[in-house]
Protein backbone atom coordinates (compact mmCIF):
# COMPACT_ATOMS: atom_id res chain seq x y z
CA UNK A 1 0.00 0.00 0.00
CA UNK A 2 1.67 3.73 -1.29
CA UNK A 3 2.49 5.46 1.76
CA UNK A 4 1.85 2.89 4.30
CA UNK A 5 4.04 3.02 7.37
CA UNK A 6 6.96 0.17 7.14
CA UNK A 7 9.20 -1.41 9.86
CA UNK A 8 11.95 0.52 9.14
CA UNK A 9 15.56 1.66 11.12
CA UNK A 10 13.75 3.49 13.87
CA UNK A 11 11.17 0.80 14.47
CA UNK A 12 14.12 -1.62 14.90
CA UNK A 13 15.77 0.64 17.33
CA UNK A 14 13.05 0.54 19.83
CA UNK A 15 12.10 -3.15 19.46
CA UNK A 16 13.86 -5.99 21.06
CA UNK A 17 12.66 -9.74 21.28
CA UNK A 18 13.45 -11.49 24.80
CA UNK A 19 11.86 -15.08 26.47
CA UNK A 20 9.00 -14.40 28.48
CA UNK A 21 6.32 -16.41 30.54
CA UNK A 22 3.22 -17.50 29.36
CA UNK A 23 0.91 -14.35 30.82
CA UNK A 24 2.69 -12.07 29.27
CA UNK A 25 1.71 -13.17 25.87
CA UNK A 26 -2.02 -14.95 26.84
CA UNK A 27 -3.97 -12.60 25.28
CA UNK A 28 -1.89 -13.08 22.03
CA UNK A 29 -3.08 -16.61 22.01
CA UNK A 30 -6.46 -15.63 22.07
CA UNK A 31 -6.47 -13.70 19.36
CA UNK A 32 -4.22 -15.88 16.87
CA UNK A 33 -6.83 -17.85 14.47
CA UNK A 34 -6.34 -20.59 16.41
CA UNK A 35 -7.30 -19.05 19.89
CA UNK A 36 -5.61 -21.96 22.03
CA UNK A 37 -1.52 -22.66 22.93
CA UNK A 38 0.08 -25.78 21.22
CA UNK A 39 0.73 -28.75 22.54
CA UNK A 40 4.34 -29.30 24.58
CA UNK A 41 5.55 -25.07 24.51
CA UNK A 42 9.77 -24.68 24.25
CA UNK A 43 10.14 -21.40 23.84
CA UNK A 44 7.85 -18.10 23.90
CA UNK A 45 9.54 -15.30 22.67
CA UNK A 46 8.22 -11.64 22.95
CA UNK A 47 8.53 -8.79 20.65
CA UNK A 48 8.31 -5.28 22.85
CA UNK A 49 8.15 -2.18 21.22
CA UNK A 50 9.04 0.88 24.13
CA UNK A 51 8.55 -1.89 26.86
CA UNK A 52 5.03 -2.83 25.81
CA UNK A 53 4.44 -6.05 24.29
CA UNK A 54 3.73 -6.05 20.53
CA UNK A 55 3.73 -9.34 19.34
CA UNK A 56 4.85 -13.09 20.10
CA UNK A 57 6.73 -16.26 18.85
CA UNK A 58 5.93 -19.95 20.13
CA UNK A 59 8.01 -22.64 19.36
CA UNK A 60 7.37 -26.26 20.45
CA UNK A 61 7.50 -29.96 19.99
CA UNK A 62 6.81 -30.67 16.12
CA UNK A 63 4.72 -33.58 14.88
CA UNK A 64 6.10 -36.64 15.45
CA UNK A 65 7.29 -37.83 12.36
CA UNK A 66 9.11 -33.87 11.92
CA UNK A 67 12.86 -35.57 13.38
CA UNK A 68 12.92 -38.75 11.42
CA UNK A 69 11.71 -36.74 8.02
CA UNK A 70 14.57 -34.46 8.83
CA UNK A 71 17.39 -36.45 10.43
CA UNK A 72 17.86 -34.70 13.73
CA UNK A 73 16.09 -33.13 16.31
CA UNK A 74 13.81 -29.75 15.52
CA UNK A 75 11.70 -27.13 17.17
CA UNK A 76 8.45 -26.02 15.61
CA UNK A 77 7.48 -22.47 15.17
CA UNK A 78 3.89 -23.20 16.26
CA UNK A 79 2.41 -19.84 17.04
CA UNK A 80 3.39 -15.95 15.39
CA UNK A 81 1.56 -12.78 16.22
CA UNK A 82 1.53 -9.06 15.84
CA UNK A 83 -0.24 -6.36 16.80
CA UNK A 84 -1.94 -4.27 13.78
CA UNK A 85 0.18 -1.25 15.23
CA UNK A 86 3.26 -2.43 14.14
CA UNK A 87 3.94 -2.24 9.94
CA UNK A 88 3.20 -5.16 8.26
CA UNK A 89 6.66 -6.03 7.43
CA UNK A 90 7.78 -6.76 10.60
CA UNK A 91 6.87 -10.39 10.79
CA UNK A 92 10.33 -11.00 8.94
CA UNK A 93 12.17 -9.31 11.41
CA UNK A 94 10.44 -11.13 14.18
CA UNK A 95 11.11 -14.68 12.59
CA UNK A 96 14.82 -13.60 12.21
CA UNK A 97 15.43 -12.30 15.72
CA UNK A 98 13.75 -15.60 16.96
CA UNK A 99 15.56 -17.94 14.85
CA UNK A 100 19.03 -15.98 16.46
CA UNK A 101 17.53 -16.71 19.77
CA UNK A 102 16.88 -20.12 19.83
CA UNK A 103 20.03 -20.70 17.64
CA UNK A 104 22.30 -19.60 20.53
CA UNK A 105 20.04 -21.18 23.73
CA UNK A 106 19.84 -24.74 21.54
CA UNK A 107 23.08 -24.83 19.95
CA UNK A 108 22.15 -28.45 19.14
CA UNK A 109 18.97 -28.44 16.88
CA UNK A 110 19.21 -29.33 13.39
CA UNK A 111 15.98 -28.10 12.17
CA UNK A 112 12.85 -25.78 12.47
CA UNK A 113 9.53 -26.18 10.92
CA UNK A 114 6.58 -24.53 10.19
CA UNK A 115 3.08 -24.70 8.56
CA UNK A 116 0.58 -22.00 6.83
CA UNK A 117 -3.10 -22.96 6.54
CA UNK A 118 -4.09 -21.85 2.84
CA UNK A 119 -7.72 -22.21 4.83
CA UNK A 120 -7.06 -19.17 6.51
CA UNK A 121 -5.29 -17.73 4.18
CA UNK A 122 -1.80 -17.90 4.63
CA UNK A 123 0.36 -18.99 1.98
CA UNK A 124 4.05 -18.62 3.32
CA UNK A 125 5.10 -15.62 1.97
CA UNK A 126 6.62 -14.49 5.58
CA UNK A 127 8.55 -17.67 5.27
CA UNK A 128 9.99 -17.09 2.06
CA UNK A 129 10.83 -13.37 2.81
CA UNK A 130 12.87 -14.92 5.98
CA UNK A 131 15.26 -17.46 3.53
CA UNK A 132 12.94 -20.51 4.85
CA UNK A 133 13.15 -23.22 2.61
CA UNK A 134 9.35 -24.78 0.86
CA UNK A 135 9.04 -28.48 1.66
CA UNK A 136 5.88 -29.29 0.23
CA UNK A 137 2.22 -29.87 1.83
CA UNK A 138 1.76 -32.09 4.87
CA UNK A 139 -0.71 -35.48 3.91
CA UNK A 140 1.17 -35.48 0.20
CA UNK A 141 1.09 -38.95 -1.36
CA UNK A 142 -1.73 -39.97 1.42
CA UNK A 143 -3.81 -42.56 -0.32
CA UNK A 144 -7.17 -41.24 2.09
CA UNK A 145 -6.48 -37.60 4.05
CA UNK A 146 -6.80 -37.66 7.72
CA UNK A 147 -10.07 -36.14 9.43
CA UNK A 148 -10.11 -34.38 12.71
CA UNK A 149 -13.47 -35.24 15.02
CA UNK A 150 -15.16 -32.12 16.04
CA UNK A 151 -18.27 -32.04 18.12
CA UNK A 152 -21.84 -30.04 18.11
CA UNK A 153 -19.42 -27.01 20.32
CA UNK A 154 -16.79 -26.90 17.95
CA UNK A 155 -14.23 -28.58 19.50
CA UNK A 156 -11.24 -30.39 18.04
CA UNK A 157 -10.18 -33.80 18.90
CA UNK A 158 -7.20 -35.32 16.77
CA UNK A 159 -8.06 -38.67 17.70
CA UNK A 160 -10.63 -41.01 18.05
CA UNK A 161 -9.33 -41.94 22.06
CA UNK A 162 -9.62 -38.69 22.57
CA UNK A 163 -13.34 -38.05 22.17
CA UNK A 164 -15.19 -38.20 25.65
CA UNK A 165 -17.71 -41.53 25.95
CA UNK A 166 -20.89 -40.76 24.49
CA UNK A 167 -19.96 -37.54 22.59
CA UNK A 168 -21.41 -36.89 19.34
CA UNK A 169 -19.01 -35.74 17.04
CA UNK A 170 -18.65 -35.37 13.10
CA UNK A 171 -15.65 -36.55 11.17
CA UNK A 172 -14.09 -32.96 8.80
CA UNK A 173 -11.16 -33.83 6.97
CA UNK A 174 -7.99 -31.96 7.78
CA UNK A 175 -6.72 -29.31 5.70
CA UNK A 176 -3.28 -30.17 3.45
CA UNK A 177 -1.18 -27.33 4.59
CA UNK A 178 2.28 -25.94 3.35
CA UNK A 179 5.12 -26.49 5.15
CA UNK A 180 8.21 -24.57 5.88
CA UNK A 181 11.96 -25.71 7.20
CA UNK A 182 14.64 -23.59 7.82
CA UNK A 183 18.28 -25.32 8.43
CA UNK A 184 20.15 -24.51 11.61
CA UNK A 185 22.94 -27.05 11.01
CA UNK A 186 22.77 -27.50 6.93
CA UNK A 187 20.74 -29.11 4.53
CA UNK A 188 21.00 -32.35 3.64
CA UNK A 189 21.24 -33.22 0.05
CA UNK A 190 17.72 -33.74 -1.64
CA UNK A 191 17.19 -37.60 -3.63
CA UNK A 192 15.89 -36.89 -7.09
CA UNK A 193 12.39 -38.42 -6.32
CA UNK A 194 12.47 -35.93 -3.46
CA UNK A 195 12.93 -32.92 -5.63
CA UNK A 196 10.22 -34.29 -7.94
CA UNK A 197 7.73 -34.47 -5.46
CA UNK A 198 8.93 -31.13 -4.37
CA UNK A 199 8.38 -29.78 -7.76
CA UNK A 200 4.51 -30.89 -7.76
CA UNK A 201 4.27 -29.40 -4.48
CA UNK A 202 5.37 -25.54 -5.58
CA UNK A 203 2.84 -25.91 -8.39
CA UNK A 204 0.22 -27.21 -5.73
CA UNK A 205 1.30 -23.86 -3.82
CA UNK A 206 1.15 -21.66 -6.47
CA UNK A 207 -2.52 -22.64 -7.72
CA UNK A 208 -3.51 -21.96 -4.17
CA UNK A 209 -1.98 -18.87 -3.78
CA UNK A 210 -3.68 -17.16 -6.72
CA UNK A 211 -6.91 -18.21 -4.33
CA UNK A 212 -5.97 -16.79 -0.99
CA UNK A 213 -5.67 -13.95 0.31
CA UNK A 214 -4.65 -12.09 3.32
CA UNK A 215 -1.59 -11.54 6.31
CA UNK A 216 0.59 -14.38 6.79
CA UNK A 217 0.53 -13.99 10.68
CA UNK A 218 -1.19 -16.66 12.09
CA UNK A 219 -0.16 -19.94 11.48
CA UNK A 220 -0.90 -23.20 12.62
């Protein structure tokens, strides 16, 4: 947008991101999309702005299969959130400051991962802006996609054992999203029936982009 304020050198000069608890950064959770914290929390990270609190980053456990897939042991960047008051291009800076952070307190991590719900709208393009690397949609190559269970409230349950005796519930099928990984400790070298896959998997990305609009903040 012409003339719209942008995060520019004074806006870096009075932000800094440092680890903070879970209150300070609760009513950022309720307002994400998702309006709930993820599963097993590592890290919350705050961005403040002239000591007020302007936005957040979460990073936890990622999916199970996340360390096998690739080869070492990875965070997920599970939760990201800023206040409309800051310019719009700020979510990049975030991401990098974050990725520094955790970087120097876990030396050790190979990996971190992340996912953007083309449901809601989000199609990466923070991700790309901050060098992560496009690693195709989660479910590819599933012969039948995976359903969440979700009952007359609304609620969410991931798994069948989860679902409280006698609840009614109805069976929605789970969203393929995008996912994101960006290297801590180097790459690994991609197999050729990796890349092709990969290849499908920008095209998949790039038919739903020209379908979705809106600010890449809030992903799942």
């Amino acid at each position: 947008m012409v003339g719209a304020p942008t995060f520019d050198k004074h806006w870096r000069s009075v932000c800094r991101v440092i680890e903070g608890p879970r209150t300070v950064v609760q009513s950022m959770v309720c307002t994400h999309y998702l309006g709930k914290w993820p599963g097993v929390v590592r890290c919350v990270l705050v961005m403040v702005a002239k000591g007020e609190p302007v936005g957040m980053c979460i990073y936890a456990e990622p999916p199970s299969q996340s360390n096998v897939r690739f080869g070492g042991q990875g965070f997920e960047l599970a939760r990201l959130w800023i206040s409309d008051t800051v310019p719009r291009n700020a979510e990049t800076w975030l991401i990098a400051q974050s990725v520094r952070f955790v970087k120097r307190k876990w030396p050790a991590l190979k990996y971190l991962v992340s996912y953007a719900d083309p449901s809601a709208g989000h199609r990466g393009t923070i991700y790309k802006a901050a060098n992560w690397i496009f690693d195709g949609r989660t479910d590819a190559g599933r012969k039948t996609p995976r359903c969440d269970y979700v009952d007359e409230r609304g609620k969410k349950y991931s798994r069948a054992s989860h679902i409280p005796a006698g609840l009614s519930v109805s069976r929605v099928p789970r969203v393929s999203k995008f996912r994101f990984v960006y290297w801590l400790s180097g790459a690994p070298k991609a197999k050729e029936s990796g890349a092709t896959a990969n290849q499908q998997a920008k095209v998949d990305m790039r038919k739903a982009a020209r379908s979705t609009v809106g600010r890449d903040v809030g992903m799942p």
